[in-house]
Protein backbone atom coordinates (compact mmCIF):
# COMPACT_ATOMS: atom_id res chain seq x y z
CA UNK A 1 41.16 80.20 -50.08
CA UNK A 2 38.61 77.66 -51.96
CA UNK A 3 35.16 76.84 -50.28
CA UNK A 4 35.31 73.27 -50.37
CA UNK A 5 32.33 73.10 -48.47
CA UNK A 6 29.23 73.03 -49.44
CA UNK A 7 29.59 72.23 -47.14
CA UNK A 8 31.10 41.71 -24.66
CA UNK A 9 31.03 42.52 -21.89
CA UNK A 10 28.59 44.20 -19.39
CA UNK A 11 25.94 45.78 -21.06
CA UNK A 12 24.62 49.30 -20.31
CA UNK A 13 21.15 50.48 -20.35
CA UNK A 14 20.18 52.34 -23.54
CA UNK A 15 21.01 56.14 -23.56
CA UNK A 16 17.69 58.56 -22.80
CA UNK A 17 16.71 60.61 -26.15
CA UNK A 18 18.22 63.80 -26.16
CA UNK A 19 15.96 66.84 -26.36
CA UNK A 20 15.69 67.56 -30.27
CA UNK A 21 17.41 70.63 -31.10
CA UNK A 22 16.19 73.05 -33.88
CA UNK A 23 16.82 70.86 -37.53
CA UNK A 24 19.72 71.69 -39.39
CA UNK A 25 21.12 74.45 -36.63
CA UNK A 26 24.78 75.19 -36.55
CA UNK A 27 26.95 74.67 -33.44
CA UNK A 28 28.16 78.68 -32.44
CA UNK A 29 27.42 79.65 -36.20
CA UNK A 30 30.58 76.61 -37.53
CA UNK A 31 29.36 72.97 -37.07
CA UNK A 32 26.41 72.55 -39.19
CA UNK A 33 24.51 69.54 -37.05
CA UNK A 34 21.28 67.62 -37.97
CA UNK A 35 21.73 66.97 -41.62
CA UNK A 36 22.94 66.16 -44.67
CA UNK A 37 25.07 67.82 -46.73
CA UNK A 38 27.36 67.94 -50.02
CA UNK A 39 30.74 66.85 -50.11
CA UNK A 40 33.37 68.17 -52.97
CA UNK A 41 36.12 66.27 -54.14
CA UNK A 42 38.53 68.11 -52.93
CA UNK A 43 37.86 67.60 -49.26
CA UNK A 44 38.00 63.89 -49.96
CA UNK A 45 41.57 64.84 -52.04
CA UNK A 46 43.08 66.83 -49.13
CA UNK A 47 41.94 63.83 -46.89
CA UNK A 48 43.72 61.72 -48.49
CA UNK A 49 46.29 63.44 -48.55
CA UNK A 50 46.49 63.94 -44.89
CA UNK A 51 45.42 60.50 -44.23
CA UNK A 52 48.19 59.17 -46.13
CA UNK A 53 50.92 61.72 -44.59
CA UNK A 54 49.35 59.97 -41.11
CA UNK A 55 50.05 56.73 -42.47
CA UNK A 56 53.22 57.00 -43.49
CA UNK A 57 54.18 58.45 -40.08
CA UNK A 58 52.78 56.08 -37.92
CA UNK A 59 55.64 54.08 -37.36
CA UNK A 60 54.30 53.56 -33.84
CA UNK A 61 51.02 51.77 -34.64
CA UNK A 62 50.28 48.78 -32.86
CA UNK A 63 50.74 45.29 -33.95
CA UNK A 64 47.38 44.19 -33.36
CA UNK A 65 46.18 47.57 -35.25
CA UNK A 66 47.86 46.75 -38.67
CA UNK A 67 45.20 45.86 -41.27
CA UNK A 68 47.42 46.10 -43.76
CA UNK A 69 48.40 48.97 -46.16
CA UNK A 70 45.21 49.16 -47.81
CA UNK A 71 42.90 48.96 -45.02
CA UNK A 72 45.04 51.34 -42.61
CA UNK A 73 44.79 53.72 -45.68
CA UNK A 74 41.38 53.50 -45.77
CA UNK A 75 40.72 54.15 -42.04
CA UNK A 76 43.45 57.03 -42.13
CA UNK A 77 41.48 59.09 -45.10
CA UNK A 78 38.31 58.74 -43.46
CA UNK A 79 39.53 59.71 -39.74
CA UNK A 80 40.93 62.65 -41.96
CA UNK A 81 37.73 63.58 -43.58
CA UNK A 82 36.10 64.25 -40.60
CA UNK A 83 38.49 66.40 -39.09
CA UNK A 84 39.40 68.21 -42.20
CA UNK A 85 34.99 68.65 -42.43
CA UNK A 86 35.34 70.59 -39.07
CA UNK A 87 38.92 72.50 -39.81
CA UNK A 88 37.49 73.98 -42.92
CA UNK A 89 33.74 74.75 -41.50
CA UNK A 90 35.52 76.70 -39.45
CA UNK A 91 37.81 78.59 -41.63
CA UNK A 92 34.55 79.17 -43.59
CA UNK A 93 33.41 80.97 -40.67
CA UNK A 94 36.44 82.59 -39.31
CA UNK A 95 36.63 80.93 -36.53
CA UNK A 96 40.56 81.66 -35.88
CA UNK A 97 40.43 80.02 -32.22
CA UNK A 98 39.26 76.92 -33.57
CA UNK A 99 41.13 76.97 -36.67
CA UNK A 100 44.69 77.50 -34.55
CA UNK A 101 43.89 75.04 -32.53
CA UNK A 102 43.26 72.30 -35.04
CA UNK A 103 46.46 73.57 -37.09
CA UNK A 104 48.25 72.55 -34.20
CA UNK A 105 46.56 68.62 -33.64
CA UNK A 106 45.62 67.81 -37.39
CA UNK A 107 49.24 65.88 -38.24
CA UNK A 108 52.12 65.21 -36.20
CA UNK A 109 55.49 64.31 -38.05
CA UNK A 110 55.59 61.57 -34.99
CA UNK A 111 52.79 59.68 -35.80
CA UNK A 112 49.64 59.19 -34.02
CA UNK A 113 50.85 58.33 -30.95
CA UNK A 114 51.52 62.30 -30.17
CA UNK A 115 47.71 62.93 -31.00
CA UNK A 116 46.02 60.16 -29.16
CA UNK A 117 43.96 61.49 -26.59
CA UNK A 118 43.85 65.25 -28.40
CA UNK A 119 40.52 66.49 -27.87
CA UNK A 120 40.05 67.43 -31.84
CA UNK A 121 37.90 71.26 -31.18
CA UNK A 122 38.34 72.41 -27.61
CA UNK A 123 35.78 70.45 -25.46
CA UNK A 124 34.37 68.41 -28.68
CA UNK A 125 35.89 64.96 -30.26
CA UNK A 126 35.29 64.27 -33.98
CA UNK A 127 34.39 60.78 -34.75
CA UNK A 128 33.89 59.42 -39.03
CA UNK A 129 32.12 56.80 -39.40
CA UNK A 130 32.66 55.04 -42.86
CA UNK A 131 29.26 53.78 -43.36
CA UNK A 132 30.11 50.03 -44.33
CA UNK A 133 27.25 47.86 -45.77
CA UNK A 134 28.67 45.34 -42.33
CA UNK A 135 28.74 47.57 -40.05
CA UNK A 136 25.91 47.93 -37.73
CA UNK A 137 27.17 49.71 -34.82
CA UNK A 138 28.32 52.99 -34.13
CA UNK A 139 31.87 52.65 -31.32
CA UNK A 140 34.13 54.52 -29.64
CA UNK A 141 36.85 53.22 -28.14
CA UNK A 142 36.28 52.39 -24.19
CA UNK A 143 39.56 53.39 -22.84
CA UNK A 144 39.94 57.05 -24.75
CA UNK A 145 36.61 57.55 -24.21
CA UNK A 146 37.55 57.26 -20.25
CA UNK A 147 40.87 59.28 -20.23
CA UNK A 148 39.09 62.16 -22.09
CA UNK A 149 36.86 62.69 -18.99
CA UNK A 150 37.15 66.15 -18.18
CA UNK A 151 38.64 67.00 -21.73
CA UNK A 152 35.53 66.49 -23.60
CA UNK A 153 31.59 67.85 -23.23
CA UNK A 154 30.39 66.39 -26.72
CA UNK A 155 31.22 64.39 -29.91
CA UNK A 156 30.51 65.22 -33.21
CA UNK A 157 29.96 62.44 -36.05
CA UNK A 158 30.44 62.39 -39.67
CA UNK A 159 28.84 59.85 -41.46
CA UNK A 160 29.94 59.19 -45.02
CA UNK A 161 31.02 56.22 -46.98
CA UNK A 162 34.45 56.51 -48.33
CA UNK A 163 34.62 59.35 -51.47
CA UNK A 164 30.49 60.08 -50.53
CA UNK A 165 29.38 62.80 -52.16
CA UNK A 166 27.16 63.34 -49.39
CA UNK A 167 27.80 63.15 -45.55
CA UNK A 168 25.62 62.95 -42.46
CA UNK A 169 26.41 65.13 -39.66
CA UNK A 170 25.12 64.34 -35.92
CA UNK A 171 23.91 66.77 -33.49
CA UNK A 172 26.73 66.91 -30.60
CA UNK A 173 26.64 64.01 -28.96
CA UNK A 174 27.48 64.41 -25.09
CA UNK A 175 30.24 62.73 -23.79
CA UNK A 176 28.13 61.31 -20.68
CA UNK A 177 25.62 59.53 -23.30
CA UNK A 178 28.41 57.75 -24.28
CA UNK A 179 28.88 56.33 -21.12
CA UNK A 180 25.83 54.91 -20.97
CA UNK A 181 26.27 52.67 -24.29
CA UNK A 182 26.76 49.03 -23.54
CA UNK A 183 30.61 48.17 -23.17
CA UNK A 184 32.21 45.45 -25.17
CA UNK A 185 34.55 44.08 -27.46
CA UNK A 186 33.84 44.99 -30.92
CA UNK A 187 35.83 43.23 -33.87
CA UNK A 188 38.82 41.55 -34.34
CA UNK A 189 40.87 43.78 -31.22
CA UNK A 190 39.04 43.25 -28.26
CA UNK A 191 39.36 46.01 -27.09
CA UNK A 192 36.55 47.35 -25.40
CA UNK A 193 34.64 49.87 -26.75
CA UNK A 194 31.20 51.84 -25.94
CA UNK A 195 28.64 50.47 -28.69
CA UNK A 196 25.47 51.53 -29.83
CA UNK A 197 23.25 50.38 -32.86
CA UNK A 198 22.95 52.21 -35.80
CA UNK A 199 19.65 52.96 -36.07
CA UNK A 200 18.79 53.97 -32.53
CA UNK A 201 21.78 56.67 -33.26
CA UNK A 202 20.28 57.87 -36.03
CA UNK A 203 16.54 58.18 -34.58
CA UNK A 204 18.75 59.60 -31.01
CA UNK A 205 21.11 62.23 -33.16
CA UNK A 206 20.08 62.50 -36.84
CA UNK A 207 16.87 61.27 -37.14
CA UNK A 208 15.45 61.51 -40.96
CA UNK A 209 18.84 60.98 -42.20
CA UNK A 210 19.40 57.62 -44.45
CA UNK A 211 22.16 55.96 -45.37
CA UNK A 212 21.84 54.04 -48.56
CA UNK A 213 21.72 56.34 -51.34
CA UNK A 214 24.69 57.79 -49.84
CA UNK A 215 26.45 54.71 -50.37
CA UNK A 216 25.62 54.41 -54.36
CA UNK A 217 26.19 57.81 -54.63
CA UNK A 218 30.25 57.69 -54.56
CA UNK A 219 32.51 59.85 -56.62
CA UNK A 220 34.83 57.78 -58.37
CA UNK A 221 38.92 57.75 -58.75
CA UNK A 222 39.29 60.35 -61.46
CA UNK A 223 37.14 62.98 -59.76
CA UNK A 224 39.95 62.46 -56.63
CA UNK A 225 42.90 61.90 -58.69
CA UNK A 226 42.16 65.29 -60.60
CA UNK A 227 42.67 67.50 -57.41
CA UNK A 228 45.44 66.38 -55.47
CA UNK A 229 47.38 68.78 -56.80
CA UNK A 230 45.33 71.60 -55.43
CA UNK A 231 44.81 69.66 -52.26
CA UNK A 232 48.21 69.16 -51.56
CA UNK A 233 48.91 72.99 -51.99
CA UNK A 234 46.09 73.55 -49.92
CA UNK A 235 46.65 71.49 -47.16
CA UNK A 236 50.51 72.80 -47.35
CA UNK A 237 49.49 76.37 -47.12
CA UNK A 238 47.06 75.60 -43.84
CA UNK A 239 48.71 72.95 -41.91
CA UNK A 240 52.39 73.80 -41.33
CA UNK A 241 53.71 70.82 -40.00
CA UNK A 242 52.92 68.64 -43.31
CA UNK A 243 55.42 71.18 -45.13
């Protein structure tokens, strides 16, 4: 088994600062939190890999969701990458319980539909955020955010622009913090979601961390292209349901 890690509406007051947690601790010895670190190819290989096996699948997705091919592929690798971050962290660390559970979430034949509302590790939700030059805000969607009440103690956030060869990881964010981000439509969906500004998330759950010379520092199409191959094995050796 490779190591590919290196591994509008009514506003809300602002969340309180969390108390800062030891720098770049782990979360029960799997989730490194706090910091950045490297990315290999590969991961972003079996991502897309994954994210395009999502795609493809998805026959249920919204209407109003469809960006178009390139666009939903886009969002489908990186919602990959973060989940396929955590999934191999903890195969890393042999963390079986986590591992078997994520085996059984990761990819649906179905489509997304079957996953929404999954809680991603047991009691934590993994959110990517792609890092867009645009993109100022850091959202969650209002209404899973409410029906995973009782399903979910924390977040976790991976930062990365798309093919990165570095990502930023958050400390776990709880899921009542959340809550208390101001509430409003965000984009083209309107669909309300919980917002809060970039910065104050990164001084709240990864302070020191910056984001552009992550963005410059991209690997480029041949460094992906060159290990699908071994991603696709990969993926098809630990995710039975993409067989």
């Amino acid at each position: 088994m490779p190591d590919i890690l290196t591994m509008f509406g009514k506003r809300k007051p602002a969340p309180k600062p969390p108390s800062p947690p030891e720098e770049g601790r782990m979360h029960d010895g799997y989730l490194p939190l706090r910091k950045i670190v490297p990315i290999k190819p590969l991961l972003w290989a079996c991502a897309w890999h994954l994210g395009e096996a999502r795609r493809r699948s998805n026959r249920n997705r919204a209407a109003h969701r469809d960006r178009g091919r390139s666009l939903n592929q886009q969002g489908d690798t990186l919602g990959a990458f973060g989940e396929l971050f955590a999934f191999f962290s903890a195969l890393k660390h042999k963390r079986t319980d986590i591992v078997s559970h994520m085996r059984r979430h990761l990819y649906h034949p179905g489509g997304g539909a079957q996953t929404a509302d999954t809680v991603d590790i047991p009691g934590i939700d993994i959110k990517t955020f792609g890092c867009e030059a645009h993109k100022s805000r850091i959202a969650t969607n209002a209404q899973s955010h409410r029906h995973l009440k009782g399903k979910l103690d924390f977040y976790y956030f991976v930062l990365a622009p798309l093919w990165g060869r570095e990502a930023i990881v958050s400390d776990l964010v709880p899921w009542q913090d959340v809550s208390d981000w101001e509430e409003y439509p965000l984009g083209t969906y309107d669909d309300p979601s919980y917002n809060i500004g970039l910065d104050a998330f990164r001084q709240l759950y990864c302070p020191g961390a910056s984001l552009f010379g992550m963005r410059a520092n991209c690997y480029g199409p041949a460094d992906i292209s060159t290990h699908k191959g071994k991603a696709r094995q990969l993926l098809f050796s630990q995710i039975p349901t993409l067989r």
